[in-house]
Protein backbone atom coordinates (compact mmCIF):
# COMPACT_ATOMS: atom_id res chain seq x y z
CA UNK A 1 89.34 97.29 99.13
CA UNK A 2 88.98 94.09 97.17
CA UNK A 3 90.78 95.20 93.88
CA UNK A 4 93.41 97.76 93.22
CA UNK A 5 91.26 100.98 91.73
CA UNK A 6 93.94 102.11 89.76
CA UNK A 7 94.81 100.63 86.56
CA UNK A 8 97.60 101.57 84.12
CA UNK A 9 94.90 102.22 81.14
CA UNK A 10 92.46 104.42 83.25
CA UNK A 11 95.21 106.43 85.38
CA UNK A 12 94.81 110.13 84.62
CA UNK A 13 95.42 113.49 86.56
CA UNK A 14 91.01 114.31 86.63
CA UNK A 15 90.79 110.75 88.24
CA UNK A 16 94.04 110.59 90.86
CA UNK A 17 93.89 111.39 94.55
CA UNK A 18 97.71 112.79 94.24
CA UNK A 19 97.55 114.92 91.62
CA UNK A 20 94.31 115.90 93.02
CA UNK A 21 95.69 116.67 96.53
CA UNK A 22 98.52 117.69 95.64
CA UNK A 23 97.15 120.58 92.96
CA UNK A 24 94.64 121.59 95.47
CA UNK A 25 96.95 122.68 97.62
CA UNK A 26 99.12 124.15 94.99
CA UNK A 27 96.22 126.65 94.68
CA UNK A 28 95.30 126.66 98.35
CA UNK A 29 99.11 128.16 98.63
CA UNK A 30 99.15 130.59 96.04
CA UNK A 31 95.96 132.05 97.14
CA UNK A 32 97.06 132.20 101.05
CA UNK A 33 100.15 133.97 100.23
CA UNK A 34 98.22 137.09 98.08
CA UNK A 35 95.70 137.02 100.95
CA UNK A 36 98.78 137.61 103.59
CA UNK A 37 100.64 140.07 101.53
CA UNK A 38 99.19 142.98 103.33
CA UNK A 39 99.59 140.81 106.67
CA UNK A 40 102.99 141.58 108.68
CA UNK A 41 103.80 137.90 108.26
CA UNK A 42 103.72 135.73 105.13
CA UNK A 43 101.78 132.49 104.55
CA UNK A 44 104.78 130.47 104.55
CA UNK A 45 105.49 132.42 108.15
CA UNK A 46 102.37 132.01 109.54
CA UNK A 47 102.81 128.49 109.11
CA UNK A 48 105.50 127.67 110.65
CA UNK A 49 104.39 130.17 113.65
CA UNK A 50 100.89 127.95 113.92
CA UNK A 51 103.07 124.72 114.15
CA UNK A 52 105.48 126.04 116.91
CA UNK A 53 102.70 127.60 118.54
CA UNK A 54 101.24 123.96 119.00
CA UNK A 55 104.41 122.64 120.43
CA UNK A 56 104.17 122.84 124.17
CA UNK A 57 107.95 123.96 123.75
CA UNK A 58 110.70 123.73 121.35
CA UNK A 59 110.77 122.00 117.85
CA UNK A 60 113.82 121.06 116.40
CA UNK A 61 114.64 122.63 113.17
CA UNK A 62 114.77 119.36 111.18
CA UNK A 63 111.20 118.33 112.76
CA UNK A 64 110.06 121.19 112.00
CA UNK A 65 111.47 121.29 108.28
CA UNK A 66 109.63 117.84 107.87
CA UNK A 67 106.14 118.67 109.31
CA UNK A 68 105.97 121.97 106.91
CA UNK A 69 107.31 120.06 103.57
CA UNK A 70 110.62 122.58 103.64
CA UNK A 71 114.14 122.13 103.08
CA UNK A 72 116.80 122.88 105.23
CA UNK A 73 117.97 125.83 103.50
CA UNK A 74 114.42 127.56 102.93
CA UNK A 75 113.40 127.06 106.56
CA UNK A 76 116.36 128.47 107.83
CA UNK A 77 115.49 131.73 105.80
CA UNK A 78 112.25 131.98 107.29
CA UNK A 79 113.50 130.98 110.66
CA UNK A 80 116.21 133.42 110.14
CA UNK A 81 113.45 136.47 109.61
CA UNK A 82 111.13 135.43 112.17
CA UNK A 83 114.22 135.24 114.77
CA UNK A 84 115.29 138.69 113.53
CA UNK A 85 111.54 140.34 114.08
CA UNK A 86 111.39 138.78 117.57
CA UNK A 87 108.27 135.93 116.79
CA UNK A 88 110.77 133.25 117.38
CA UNK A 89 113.92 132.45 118.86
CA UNK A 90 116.48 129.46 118.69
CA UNK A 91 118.14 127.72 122.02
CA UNK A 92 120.29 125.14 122.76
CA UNK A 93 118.58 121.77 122.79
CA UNK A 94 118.44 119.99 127.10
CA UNK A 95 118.66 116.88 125.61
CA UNK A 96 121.13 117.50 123.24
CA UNK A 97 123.34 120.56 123.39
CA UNK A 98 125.28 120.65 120.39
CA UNK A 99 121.33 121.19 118.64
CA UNK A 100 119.36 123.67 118.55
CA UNK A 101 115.54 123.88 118.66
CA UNK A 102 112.79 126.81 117.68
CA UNK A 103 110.46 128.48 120.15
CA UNK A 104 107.50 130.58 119.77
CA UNK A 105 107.67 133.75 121.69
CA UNK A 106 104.85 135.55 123.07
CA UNK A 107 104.79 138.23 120.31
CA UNK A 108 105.01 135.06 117.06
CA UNK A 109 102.12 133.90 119.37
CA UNK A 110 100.20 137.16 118.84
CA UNK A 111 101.02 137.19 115.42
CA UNK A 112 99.78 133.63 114.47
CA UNK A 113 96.18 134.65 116.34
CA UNK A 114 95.87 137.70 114.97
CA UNK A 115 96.71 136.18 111.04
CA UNK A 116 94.23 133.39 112.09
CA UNK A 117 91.08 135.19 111.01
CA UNK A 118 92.20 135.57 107.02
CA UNK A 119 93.20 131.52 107.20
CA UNK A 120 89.27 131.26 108.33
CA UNK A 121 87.82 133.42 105.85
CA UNK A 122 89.80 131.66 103.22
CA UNK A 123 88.72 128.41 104.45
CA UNK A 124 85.13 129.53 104.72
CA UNK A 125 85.31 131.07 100.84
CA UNK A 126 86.68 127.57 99.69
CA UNK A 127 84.25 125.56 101.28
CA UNK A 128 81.21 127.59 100.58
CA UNK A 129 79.93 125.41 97.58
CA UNK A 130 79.37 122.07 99.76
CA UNK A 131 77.49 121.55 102.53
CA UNK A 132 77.95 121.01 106.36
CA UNK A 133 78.00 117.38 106.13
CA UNK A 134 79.81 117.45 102.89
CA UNK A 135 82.52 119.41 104.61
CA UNK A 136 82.62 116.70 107.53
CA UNK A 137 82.86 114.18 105.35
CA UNK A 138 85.47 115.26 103.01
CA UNK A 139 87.55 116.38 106.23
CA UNK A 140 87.19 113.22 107.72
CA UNK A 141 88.43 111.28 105.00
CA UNK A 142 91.69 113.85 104.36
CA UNK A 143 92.10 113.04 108.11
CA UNK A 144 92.04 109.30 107.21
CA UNK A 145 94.38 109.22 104.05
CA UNK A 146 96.78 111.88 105.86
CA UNK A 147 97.08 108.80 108.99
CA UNK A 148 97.25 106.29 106.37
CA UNK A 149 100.12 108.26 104.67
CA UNK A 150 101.86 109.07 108.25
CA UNK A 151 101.91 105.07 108.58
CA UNK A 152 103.42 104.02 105.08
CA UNK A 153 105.82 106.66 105.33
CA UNK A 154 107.20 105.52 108.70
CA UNK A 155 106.86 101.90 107.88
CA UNK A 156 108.67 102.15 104.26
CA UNK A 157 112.29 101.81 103.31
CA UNK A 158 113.97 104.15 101.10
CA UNK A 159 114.60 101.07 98.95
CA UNK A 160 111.23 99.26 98.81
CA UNK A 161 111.72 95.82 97.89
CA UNK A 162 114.86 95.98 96.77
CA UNK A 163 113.97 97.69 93.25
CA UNK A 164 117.82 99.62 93.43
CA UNK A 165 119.50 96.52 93.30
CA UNK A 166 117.68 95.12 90.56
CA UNK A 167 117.87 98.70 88.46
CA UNK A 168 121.43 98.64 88.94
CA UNK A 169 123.49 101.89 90.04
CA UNK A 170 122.13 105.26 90.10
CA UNK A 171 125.24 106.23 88.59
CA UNK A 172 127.15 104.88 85.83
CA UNK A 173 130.81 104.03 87.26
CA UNK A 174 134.03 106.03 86.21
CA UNK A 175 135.16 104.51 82.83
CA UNK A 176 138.31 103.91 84.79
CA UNK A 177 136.80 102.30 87.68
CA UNK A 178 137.53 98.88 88.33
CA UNK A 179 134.66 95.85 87.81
């Protein structure tokens, strides 16, 4: 792109792609998880079962925490209740054994199939209103931001460009700190 799109006087929510995105699936979410209320495994469950079940292993619980937009604490909880039902279960890492990792079993396997179908007549319902090649197209270029994202994300510094140091400190010091 030759010029920036975005300008500071024409920014608003109706016109940005991250509060567009980012909404979208808001709703996608809240929808999903009254669909799967009368499934045996929650939305947020059958999430994390579809990711494990596309590992051709184990996933570590901090990978795994990253890849589904979870915190620690949350994931464990839905770790915890998958474990306890028998859909996954945790082992010792082989590469490192002071981790652990997360495994699909055969029966979270099942599960994730058989909860499949109501995550494809969701998707079907949503997309209804455009056509094939509108579908493609919107698809493909959701696949093209989500790469572009993967790429900034892994090339940028938690400190872009050094704006911390020239904010100052997060914190204000101790009034009995020394200078």
């Amino acid at each position: 792109m030759a010029r920036p799109y975005y300008k500071v006087d024409t920014l608003e929510a109706s016109n940005s792609v991250g509060y567009l995105v980012k909404r979208c699936g808001v709703l996608m979410t809240q929808i999903a998880e009254r669909r799967f209320e009368a499934l045996a495994v929650s939305f947020t469950q059958w999430v994390a079962l579809m990711r494990l079940s596309a590992e051709p292993s184990h996933m570590s619980a901090t990978q795994l925490s990253k890849e589904l937009g979870h915190d620690m604490g949350a994931l464990t909880r839905v770790v915890d209740e998958l474990e306890r039902r028998g859909l996954v279960r945790r082992e010792r890492s082989r590469r490192d054994r002071r981790a652990v990792e997360i495994a699909i079993t055969a029966a979270g396997r099942r599960q994730a199939t058989s909860a499949k179908r109501v995550m494809v007549e969701l998707l079907n319902e949503l997309v209804e209103p455009f056509s094939e090649a509108e579908i493609v197209t919107l698809i493909t270029l959701l696949q093209r931001m989500l790469l572009h994202l993967q790429r900034a994300a892994a090339t940028s510094s938690p400190d872009p460009a050094g704006t911390r140091a020239a904010r100052g400190p997060r914190h204000k010091p101790h009034p009995g700190a020394a200078a």
